[in-house]
Protein backbone atom coordinates (compact mmCIF):
# COMPACT_ATOMS: atom_id res chain seq x y z
CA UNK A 1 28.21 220.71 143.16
CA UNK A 2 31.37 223.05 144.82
CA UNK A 3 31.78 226.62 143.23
CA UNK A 4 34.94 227.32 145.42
CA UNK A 5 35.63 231.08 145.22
CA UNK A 6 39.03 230.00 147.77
CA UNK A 7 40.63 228.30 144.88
CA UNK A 8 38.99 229.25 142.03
CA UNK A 9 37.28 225.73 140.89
CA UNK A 10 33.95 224.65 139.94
CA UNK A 11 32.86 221.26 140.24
CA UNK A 12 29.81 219.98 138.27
CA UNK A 13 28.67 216.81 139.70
CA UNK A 14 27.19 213.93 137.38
CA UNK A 15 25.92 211.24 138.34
CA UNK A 16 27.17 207.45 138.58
CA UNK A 17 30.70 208.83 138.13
CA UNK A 18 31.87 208.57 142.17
CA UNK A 19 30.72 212.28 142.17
CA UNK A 20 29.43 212.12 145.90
CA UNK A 21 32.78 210.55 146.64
CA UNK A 22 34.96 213.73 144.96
CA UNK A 23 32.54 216.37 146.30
CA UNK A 24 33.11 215.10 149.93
CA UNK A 25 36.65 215.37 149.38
CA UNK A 26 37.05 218.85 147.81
CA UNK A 27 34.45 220.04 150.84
CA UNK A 28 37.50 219.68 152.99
CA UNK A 29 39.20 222.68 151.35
CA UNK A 30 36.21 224.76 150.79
CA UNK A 31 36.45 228.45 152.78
CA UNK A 32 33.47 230.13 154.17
CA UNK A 33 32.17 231.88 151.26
CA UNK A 34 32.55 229.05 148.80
CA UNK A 35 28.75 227.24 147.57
CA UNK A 36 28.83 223.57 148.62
CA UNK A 37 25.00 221.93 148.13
CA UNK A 38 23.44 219.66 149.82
CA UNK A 39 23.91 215.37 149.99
CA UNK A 40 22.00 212.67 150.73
CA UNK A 41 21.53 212.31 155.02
CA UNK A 42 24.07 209.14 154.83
CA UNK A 43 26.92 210.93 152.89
CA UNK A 44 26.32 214.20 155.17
CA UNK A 45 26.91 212.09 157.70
CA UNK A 46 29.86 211.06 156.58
CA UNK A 47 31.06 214.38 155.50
CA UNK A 48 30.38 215.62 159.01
CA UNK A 49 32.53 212.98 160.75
CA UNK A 50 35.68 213.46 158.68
CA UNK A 51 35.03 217.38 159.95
CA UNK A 52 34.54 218.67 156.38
CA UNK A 53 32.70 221.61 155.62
CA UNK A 54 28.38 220.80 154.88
CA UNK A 55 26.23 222.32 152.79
CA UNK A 56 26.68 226.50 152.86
CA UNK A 57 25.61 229.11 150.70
CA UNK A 58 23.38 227.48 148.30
CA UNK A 59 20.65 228.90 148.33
CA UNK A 60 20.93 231.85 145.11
CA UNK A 61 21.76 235.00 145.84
CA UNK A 62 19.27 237.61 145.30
CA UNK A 63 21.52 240.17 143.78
CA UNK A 64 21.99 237.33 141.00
CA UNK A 65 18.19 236.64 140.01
CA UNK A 66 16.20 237.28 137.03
CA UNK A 67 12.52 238.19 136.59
CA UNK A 68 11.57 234.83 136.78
CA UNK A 69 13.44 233.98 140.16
CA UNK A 70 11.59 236.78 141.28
CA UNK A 71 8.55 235.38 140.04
CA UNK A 72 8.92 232.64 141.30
CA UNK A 73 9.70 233.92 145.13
CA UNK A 74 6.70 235.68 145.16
CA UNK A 75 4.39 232.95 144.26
CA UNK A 76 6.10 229.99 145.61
CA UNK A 77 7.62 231.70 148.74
CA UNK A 78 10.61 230.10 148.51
CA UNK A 79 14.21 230.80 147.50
CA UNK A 80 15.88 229.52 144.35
CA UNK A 81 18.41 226.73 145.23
CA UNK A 82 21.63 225.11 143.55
CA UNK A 83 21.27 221.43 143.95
CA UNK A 84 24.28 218.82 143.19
CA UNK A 85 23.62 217.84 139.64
CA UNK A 86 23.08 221.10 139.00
CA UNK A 87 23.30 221.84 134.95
CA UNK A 88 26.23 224.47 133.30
CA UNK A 89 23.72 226.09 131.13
CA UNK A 90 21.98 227.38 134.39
CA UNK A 91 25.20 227.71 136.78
CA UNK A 92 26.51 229.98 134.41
CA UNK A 93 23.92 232.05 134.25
CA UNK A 94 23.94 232.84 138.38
CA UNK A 95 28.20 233.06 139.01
CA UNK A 96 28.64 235.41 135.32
CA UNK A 97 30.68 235.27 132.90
CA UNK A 98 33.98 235.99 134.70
CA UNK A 99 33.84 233.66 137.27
CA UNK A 100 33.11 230.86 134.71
CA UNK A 101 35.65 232.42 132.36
CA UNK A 102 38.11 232.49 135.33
CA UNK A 103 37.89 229.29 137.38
CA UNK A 104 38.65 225.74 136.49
CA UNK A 105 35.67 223.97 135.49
CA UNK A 106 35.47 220.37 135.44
CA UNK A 107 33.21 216.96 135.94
CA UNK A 108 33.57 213.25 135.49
CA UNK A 109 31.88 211.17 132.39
CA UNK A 110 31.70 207.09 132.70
CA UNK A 111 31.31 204.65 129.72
CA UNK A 112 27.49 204.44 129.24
CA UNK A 113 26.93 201.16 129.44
CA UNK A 114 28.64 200.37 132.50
CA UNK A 115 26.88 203.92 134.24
CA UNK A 116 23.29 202.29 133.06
CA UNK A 117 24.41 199.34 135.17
CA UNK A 118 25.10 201.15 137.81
CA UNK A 119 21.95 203.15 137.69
CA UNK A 120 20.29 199.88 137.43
CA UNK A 121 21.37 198.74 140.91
CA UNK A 122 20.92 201.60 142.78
CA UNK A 123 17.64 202.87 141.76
CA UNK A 124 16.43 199.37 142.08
CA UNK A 125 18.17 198.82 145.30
CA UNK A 126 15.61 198.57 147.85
CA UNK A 127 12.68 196.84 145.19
CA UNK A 128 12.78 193.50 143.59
CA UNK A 129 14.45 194.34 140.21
CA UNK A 130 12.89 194.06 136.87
CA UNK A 131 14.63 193.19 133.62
CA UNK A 132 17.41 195.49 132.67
CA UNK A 133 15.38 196.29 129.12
CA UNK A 134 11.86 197.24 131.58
CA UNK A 135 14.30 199.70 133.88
CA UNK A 136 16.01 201.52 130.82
CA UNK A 137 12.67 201.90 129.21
CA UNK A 138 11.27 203.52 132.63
CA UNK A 139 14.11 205.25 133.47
CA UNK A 140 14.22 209.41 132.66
CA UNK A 141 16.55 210.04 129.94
CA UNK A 142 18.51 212.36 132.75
CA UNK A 143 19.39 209.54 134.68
CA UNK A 144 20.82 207.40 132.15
CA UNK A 145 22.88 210.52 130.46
CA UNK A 146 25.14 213.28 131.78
CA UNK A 147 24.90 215.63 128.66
CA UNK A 148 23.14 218.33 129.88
CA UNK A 149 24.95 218.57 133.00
CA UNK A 150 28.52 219.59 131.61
CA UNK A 151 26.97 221.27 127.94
CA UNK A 152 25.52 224.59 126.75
CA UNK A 153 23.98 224.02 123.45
CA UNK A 154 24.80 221.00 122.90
CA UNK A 155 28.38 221.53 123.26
CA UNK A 156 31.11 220.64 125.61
CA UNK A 157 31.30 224.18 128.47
CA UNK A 158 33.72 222.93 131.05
CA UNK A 159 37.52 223.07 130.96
CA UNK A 160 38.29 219.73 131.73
CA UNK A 161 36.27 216.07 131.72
CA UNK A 162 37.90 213.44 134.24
CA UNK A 163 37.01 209.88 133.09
CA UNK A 164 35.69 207.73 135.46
CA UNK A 165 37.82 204.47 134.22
CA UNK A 166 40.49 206.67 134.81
CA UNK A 167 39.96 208.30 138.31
CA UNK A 168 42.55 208.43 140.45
CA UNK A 169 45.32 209.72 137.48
CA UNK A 170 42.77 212.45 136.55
CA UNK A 171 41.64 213.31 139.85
CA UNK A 172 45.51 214.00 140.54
CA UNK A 173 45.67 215.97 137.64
CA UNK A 174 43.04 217.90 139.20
CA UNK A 175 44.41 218.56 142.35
CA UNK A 176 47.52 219.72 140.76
CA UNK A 177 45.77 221.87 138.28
CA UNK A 178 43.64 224.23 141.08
CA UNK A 179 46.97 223.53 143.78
CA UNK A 180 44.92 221.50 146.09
CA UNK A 181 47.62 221.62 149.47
CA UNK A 182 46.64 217.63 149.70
CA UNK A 183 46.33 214.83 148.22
CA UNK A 184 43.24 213.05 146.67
CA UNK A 185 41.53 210.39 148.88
CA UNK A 186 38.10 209.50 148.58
CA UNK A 187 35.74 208.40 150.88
CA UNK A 188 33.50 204.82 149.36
CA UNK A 189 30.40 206.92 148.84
CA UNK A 190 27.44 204.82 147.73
CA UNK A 191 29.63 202.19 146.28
CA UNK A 192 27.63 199.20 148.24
CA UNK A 193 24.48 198.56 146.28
CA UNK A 194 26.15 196.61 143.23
CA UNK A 195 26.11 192.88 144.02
CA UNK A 196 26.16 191.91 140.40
CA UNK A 197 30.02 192.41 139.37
CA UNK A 198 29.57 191.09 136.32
CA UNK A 199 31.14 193.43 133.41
CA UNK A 200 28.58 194.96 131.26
CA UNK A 201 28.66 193.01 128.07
CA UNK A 202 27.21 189.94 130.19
CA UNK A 203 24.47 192.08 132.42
CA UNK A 204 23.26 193.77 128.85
CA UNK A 205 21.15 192.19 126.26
CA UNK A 206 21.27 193.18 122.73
CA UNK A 207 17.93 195.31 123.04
CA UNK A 208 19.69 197.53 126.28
CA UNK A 209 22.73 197.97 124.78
CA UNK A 210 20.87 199.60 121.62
CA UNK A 211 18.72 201.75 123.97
CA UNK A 212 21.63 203.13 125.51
CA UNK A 213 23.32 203.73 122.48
CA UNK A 214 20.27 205.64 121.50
CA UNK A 215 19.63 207.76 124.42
CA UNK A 216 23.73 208.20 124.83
CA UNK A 217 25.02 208.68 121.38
CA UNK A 218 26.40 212.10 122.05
CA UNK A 219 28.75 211.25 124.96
CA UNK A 220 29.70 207.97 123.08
CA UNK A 221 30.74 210.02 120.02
CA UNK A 222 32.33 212.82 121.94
CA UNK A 223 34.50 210.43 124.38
CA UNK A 224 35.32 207.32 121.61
CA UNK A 225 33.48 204.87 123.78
CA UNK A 226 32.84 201.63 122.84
CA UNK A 227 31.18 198.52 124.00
CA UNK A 228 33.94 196.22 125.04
CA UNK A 229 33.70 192.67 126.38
CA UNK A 230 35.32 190.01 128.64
CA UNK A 231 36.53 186.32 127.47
CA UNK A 232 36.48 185.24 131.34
CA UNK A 233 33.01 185.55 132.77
CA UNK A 234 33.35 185.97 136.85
């Protein structure tokens, strides 16, 4: 997650939407005050050799908290954080109402079925998979859905969703949008684990693509998707 103060944008990072990718990328024009949170050791590696700004400024300020942050220092010791799939119903809360008013607010969605595949593969990366119907039933709801990421009561709270199957046009659009001095190039973040390229439709039985549809139904309603499939298997 990026709240850049500089140019007046706030990411919201989902996940299985090449969010790691973008937020290494808009680090690079982050200034010194601007909240950047933490990636995985790999990626910050990688941020750190293309000489991008790491994470700064993410833990929450104290002038921002409420009783229960304060509760919550005194028994746990510890300062509230923001983390990177951190949820609009809380970062709105901690920046106020200008600031989310004011800057350009924006995330990523990806067609659920092919996200669950993805998901699939990369939580299962370093274990011997199990069926794709065992995963989905084992998996929390929060991985397999974005909703309550880029919502407030149940209702759409940023300015703008980028679509995943349409990246690079959006991302542009972006850019242009919050006058980003550069262009858009992204960095293959976590884009390794997925051997299977098989499209969806042949990876997902009848029973997964139902479950998906069930725990999804409000992103598939609010973005038109639909299940597609492929005449040419690979």
């Amino acid at each position: 997650m990026i709240v850049s103060h500089k140019h007046q944008f706030i990411f919201l990072k989902t996940k299985k939407t090449a969010g790691t990718s973008i937020e290494i990328a808009l680090s690079q024009f982050c200034g010194a005050k601007d909240i950047i949170t933490p990636i995985t050791g790999e990626d910050e590696r990688l941020r750190r050799e293309l000489g991008f700004p790491g994470p700064q400024n993410y833990r929450i300020s104290l002038a921002s908290y409420r009783l229960s942050d304060w509760s919550y220092l005194i028994k746990c010791r510890k300062r509230k954080e923001f983390y990177h799939h951190y949820p609009a119903s809380l970062l709105k809360q901690y920046v106020g109402e200008r600031v989310w008013r004011d800057y350009f607010v924006f995330c990523f969605e990806r067609n659920p079925y092919d996200k669950a595949i993805s998901r699939y593969f990369w939580s299962t990366r370093r274990e011997k998979a199990p069926d794709i119907i065992d995963f989905l039933h084992s998996a929390p709801r929060r991985q397999l859905s974005n909703w309550s990421i880029y919502t407030i009561n149940d209702e759409i709270a940023v300015d703008f969703v980028g679509r995943y199957e349409c990246l690079t046009a959006d991302l542009e659009a972006i850019w242009q949008k919050i006058g980003l001095p550069l262009p858009p190039v992204l960095t293959r973040a976590k884009g390794s684990y997925r051997q299977d390229k098989r499209h969806y439709s042949q990876v997902l039985t009848t029973e997964a693509r139902g479950y998906i549809e069930k725990v999804c139904a409000r992103e598939i309603d609010a973005f038109d998707y639909r299940f597609e499939t492929v005449s040419n298997p690979q």
